[in-house]
N, C-alpha and C. Protein backbone atom coordinates (compact mmCIF):
# COMPACT_ATOMS: atom_id res chain seq x y z
N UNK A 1 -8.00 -35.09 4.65
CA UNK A 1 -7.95 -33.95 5.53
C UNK A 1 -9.30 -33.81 6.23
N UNK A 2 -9.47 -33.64 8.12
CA UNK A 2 -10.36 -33.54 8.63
C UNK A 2 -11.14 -32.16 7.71
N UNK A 3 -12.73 -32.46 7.07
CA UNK A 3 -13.42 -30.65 6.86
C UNK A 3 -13.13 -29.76 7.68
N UNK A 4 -13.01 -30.32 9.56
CA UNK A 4 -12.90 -29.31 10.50
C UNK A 4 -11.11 -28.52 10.54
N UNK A 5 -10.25 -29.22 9.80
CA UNK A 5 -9.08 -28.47 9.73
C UNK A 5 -9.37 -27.42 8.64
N UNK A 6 -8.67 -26.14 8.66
CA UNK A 6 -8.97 -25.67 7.87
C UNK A 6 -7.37 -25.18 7.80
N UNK A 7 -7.06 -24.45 6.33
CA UNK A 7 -5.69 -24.19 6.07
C UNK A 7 -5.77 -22.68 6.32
N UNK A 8 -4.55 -22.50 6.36
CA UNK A 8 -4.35 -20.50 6.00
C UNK A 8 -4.50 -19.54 4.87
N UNK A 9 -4.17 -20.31 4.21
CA UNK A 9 -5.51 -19.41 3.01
C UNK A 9 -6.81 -19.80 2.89
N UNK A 10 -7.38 -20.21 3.74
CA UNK A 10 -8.80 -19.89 3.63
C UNK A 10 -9.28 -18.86 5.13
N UNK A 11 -8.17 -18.24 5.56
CA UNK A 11 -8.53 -17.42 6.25
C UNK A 11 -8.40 -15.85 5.29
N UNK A 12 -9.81 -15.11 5.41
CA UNK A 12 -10.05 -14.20 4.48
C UNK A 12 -9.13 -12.52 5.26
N UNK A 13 -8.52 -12.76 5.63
CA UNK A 13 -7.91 -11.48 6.35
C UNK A 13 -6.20 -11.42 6.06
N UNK A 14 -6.31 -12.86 6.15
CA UNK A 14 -4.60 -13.28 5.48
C UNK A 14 -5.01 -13.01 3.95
N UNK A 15 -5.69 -13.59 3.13
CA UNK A 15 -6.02 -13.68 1.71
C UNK A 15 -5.69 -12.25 1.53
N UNK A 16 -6.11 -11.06 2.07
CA UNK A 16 -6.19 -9.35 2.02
C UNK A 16 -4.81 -9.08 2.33
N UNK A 17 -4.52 -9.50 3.45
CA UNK A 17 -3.10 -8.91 3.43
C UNK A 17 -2.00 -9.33 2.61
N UNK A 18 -2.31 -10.45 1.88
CA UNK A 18 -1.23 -10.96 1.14
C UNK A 18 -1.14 -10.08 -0.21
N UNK A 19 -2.65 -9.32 -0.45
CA UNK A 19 -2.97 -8.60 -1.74
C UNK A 19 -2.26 -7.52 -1.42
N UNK A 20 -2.37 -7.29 -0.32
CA UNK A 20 -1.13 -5.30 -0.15
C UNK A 20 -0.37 -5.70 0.25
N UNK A 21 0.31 -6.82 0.52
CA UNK A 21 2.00 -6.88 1.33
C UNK A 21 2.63 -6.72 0.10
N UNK A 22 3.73 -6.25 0.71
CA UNK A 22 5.35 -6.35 -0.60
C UNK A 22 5.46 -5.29 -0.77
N UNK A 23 6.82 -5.10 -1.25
CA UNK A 23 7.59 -4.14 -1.04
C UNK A 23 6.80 -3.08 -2.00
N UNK A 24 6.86 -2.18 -1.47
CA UNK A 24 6.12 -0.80 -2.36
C UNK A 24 4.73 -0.45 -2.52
N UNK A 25 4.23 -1.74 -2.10
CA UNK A 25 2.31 -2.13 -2.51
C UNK A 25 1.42 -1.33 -1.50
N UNK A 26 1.43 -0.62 -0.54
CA UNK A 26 1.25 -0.09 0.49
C UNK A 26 0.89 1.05 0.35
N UNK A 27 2.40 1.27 -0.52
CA UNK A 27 2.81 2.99 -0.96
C UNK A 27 2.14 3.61 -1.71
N UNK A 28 2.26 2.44 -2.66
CA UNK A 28 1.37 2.99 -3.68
C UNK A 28 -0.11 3.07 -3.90
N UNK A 29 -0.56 2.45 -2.87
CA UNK A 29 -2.39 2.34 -2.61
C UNK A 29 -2.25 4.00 -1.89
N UNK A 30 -1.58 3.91 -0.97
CA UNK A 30 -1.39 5.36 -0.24
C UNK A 30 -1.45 6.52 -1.03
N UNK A 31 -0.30 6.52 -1.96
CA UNK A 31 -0.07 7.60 -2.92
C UNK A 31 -1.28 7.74 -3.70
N UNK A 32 -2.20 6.34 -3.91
CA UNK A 32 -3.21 6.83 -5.15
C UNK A 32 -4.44 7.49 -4.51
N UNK A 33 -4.53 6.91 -3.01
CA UNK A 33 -5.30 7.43 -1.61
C UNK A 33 -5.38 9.34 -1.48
N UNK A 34 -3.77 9.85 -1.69
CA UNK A 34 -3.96 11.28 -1.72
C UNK A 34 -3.94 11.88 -3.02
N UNK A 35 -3.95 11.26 -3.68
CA UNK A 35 -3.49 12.10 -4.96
C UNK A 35 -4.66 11.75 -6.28
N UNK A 36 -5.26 10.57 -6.15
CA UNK A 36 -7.26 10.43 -6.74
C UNK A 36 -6.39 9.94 -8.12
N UNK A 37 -5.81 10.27 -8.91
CA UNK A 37 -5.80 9.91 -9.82
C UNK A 37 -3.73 10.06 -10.19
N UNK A 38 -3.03 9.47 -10.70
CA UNK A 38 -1.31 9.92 -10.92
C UNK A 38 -1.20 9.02 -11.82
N UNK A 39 -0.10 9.18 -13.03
CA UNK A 39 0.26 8.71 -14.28
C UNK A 39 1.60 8.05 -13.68
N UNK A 40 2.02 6.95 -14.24
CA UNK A 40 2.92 6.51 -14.08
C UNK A 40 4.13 7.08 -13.73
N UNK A 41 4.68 8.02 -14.46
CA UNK A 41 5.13 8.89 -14.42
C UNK A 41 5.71 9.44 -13.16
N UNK A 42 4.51 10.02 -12.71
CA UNK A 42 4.46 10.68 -11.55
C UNK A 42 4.31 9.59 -10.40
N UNK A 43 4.14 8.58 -10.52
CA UNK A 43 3.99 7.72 -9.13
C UNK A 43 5.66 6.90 -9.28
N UNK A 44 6.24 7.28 -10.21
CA UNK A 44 7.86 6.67 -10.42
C UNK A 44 8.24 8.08 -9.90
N UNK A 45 7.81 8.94 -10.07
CA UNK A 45 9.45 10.70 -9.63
C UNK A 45 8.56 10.31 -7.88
N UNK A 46 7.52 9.71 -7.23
CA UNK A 46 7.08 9.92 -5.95
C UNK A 46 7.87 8.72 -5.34
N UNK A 47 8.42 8.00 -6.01
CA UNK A 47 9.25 6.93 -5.58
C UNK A 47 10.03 6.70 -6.32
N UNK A 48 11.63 7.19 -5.86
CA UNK A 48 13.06 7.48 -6.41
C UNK A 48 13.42 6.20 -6.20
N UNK A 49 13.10 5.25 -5.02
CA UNK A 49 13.64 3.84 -4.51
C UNK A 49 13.49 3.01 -5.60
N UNK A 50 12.22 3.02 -6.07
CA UNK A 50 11.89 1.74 -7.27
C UNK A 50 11.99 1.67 -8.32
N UNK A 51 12.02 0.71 -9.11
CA UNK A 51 12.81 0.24 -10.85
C UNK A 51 11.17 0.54 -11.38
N UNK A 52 11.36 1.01 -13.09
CA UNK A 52 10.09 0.93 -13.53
C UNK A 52 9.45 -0.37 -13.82
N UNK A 53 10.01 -1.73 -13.54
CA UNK A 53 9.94 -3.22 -13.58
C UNK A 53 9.03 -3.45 -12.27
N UNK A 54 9.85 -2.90 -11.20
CA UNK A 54 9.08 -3.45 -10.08
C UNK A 54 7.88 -2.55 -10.06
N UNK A 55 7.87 -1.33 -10.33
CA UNK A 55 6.38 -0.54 -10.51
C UNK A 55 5.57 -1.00 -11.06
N UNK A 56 5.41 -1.50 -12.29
CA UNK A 56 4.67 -2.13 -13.20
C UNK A 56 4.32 -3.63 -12.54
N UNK A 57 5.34 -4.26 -12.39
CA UNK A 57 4.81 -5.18 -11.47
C UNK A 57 3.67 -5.52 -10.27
N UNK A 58 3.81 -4.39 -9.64
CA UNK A 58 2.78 -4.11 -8.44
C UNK A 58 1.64 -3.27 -8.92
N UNK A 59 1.90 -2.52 -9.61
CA UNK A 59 0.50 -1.81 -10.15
C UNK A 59 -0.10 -3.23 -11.28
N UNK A 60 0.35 -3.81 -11.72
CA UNK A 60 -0.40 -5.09 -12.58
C UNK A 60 -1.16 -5.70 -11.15
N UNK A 61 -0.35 -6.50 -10.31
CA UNK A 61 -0.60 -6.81 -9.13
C UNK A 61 -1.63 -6.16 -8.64
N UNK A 62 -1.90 -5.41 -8.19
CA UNK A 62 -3.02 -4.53 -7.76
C UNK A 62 -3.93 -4.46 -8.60
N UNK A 63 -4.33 -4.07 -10.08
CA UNK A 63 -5.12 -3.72 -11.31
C UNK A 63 -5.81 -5.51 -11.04
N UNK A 64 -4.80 -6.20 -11.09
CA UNK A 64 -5.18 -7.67 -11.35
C UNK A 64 -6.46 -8.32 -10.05
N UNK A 65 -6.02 -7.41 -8.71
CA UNK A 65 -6.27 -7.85 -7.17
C UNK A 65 -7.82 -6.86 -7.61
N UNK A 66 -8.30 -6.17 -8.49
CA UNK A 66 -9.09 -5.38 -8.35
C UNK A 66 -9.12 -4.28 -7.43
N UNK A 67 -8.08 -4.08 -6.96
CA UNK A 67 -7.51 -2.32 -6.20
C UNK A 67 -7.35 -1.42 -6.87
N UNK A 68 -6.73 -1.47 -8.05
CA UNK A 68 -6.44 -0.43 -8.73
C UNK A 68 -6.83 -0.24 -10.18
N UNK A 69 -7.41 0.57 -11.08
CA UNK A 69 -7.65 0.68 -12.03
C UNK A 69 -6.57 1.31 -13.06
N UNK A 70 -6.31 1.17 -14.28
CA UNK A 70 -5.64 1.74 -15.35
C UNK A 70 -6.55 2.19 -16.42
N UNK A 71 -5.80 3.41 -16.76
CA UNK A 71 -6.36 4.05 -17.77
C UNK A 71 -5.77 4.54 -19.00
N UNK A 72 -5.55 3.84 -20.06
CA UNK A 72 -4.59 4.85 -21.38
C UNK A 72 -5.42 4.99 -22.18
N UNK A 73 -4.71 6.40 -22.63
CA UNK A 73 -4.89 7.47 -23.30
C UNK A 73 -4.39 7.00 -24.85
N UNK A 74 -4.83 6.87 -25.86
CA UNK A 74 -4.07 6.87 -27.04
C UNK A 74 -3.45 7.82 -27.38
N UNK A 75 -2.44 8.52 -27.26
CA UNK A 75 -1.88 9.81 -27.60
C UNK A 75 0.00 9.05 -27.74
N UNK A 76 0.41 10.18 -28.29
CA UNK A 76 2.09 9.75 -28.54
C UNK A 76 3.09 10.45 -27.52
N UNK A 77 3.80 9.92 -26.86
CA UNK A 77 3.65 8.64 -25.99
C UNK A 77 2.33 8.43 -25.44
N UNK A 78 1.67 6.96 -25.38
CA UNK A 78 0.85 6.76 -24.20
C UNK A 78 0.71 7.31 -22.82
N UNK A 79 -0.46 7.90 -22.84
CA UNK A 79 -0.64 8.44 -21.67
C UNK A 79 -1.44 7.54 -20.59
N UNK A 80 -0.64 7.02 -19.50
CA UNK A 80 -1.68 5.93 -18.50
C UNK A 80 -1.57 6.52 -17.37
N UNK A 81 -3.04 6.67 -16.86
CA UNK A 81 -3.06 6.99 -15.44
C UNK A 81 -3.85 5.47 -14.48
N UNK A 82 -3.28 6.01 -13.26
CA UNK A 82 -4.01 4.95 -11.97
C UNK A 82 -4.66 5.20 -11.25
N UNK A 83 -5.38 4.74 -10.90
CA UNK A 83 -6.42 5.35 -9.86
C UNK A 83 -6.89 3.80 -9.29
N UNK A 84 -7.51 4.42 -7.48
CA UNK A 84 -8.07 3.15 -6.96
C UNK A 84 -9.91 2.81 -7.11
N UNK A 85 -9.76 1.42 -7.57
CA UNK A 85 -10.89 1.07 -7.58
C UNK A 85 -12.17 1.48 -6.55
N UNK A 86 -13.28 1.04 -6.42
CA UNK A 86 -13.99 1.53 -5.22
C UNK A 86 -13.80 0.07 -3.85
N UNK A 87 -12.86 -0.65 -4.71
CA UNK A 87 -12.65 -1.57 -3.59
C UNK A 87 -11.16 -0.75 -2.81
N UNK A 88 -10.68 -0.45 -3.80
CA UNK A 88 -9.22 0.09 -3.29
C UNK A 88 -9.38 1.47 -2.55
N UNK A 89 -10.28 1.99 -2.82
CA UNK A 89 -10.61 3.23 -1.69
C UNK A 89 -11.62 2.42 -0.22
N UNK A 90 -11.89 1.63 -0.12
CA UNK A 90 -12.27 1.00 0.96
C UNK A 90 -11.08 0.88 1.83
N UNK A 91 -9.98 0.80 1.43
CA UNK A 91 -8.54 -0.06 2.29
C UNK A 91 -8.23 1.46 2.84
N UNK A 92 -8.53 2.83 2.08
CA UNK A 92 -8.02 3.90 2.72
C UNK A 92 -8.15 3.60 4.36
N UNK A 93 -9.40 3.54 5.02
CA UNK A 93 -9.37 3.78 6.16
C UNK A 93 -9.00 2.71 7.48
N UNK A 94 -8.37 1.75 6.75
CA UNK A 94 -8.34 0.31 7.56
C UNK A 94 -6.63 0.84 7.01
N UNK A 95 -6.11 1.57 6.52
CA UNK A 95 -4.46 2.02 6.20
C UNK A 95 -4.08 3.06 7.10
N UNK A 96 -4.98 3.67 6.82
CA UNK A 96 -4.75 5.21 7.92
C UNK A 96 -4.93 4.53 9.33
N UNK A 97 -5.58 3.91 9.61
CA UNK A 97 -5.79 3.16 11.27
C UNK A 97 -4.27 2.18 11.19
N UNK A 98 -4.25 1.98 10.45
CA UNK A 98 -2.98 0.54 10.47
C UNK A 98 -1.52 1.73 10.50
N UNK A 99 -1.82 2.82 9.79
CA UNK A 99 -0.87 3.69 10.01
C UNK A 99 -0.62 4.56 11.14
N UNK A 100 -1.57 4.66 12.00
CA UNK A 100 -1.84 5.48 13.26
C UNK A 100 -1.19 4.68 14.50
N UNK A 101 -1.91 3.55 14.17
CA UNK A 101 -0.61 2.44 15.19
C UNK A 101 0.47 2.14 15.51
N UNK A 102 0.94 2.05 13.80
CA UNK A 102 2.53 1.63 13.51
C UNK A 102 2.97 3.24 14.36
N UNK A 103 2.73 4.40 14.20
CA UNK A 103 3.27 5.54 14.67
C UNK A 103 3.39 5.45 15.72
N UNK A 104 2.17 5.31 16.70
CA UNK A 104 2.03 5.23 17.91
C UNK A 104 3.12 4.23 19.01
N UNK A 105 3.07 2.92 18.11
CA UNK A 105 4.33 1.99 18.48
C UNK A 105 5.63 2.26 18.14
N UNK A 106 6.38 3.28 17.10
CA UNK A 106 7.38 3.39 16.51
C UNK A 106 7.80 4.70 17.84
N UNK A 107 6.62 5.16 18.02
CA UNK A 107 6.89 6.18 19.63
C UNK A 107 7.47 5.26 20.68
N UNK A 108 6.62 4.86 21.00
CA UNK A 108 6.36 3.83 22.14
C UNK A 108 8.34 3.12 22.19
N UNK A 109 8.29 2.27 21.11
CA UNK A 109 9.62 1.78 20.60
C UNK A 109 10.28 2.73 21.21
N UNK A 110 10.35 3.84 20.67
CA UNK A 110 11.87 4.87 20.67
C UNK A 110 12.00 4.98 22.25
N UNK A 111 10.51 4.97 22.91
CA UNK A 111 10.65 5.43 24.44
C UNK A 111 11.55 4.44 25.24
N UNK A 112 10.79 3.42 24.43
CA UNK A 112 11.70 2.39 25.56
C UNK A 112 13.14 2.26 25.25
N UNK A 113 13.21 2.58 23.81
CA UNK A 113 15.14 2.24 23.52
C UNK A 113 16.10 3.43 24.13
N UNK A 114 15.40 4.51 24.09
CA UNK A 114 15.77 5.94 25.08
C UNK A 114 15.13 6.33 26.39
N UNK A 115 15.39 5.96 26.99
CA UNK A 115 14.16 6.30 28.51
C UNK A 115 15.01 7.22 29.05
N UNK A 116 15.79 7.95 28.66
CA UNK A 116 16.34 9.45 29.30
C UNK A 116 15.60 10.33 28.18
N UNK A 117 15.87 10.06 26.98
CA UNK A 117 15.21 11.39 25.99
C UNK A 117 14.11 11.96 26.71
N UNK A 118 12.58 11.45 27.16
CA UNK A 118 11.26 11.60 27.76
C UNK A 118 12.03 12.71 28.96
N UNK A 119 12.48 12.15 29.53
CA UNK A 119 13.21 13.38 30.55
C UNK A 119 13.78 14.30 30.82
N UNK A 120 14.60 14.39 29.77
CA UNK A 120 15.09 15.36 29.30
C UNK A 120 14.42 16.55 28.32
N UNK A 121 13.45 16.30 27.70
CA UNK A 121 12.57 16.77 27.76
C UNK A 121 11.43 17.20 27.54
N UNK A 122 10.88 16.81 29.35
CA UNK A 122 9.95 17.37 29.90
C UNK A 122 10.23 18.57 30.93
């Protein structure tokens, strides 16, 4: 392989997005974004959509990516809470911008699939 080829994972922006893509992984950086600290528990009743398999899955995923931290409690039942690392509170504001867009285009979208709605009213 030419040194000067280089592959796609060694591009460091893909490497990042591959750490928050997937289904739910987003959400849940988000959810831990407003809420500083939530127990399992509570980040399963904030998402009715997902299995406690795939939760655990992505919060390992994340804990593992160094985004997210875990915390148990020795008590009966175990008490575990999540919270984001100080790398995982870095992504807050590169999410909220990535989220300001998607809005802005999901507008944009609707305008063009309706171009009477805008007229109707103004």
């Amino acid at each position: 392989m030419d040194e000067t080829t280089q592959r796609h994972d060694d591009c460091p922006v893909d490497r990042l997005l591959n750490q928050i893509s997937g289904p739910w992984t987003t959400y849940i950086l988000w959810l831990l974004g407003q809420n500083a600290v939530l127990r399992f528990g509570e980040l399963r009743a904030a998402m009715p959509g997902i299995s406690p398999k795939v939760l655990t899955e992505r919060l390992r995923r994340l804990e593992g990516d160094g985004l997210v931290s875990r915390e148990q409690r020795p008590t009966i039942p175990p008490q575990v809470y999540y919270r984001l690392t100080a790398r995982g509170a870095e992504l807050r504001t590169i999410l909220d911008d990535i989220g300001a867009t998607a809005l802005r285009w999901a507008a944009e979208d609707e305008a063009r699939a309706n171009p009477g709605a805008q007229a109707r009213e103004a």
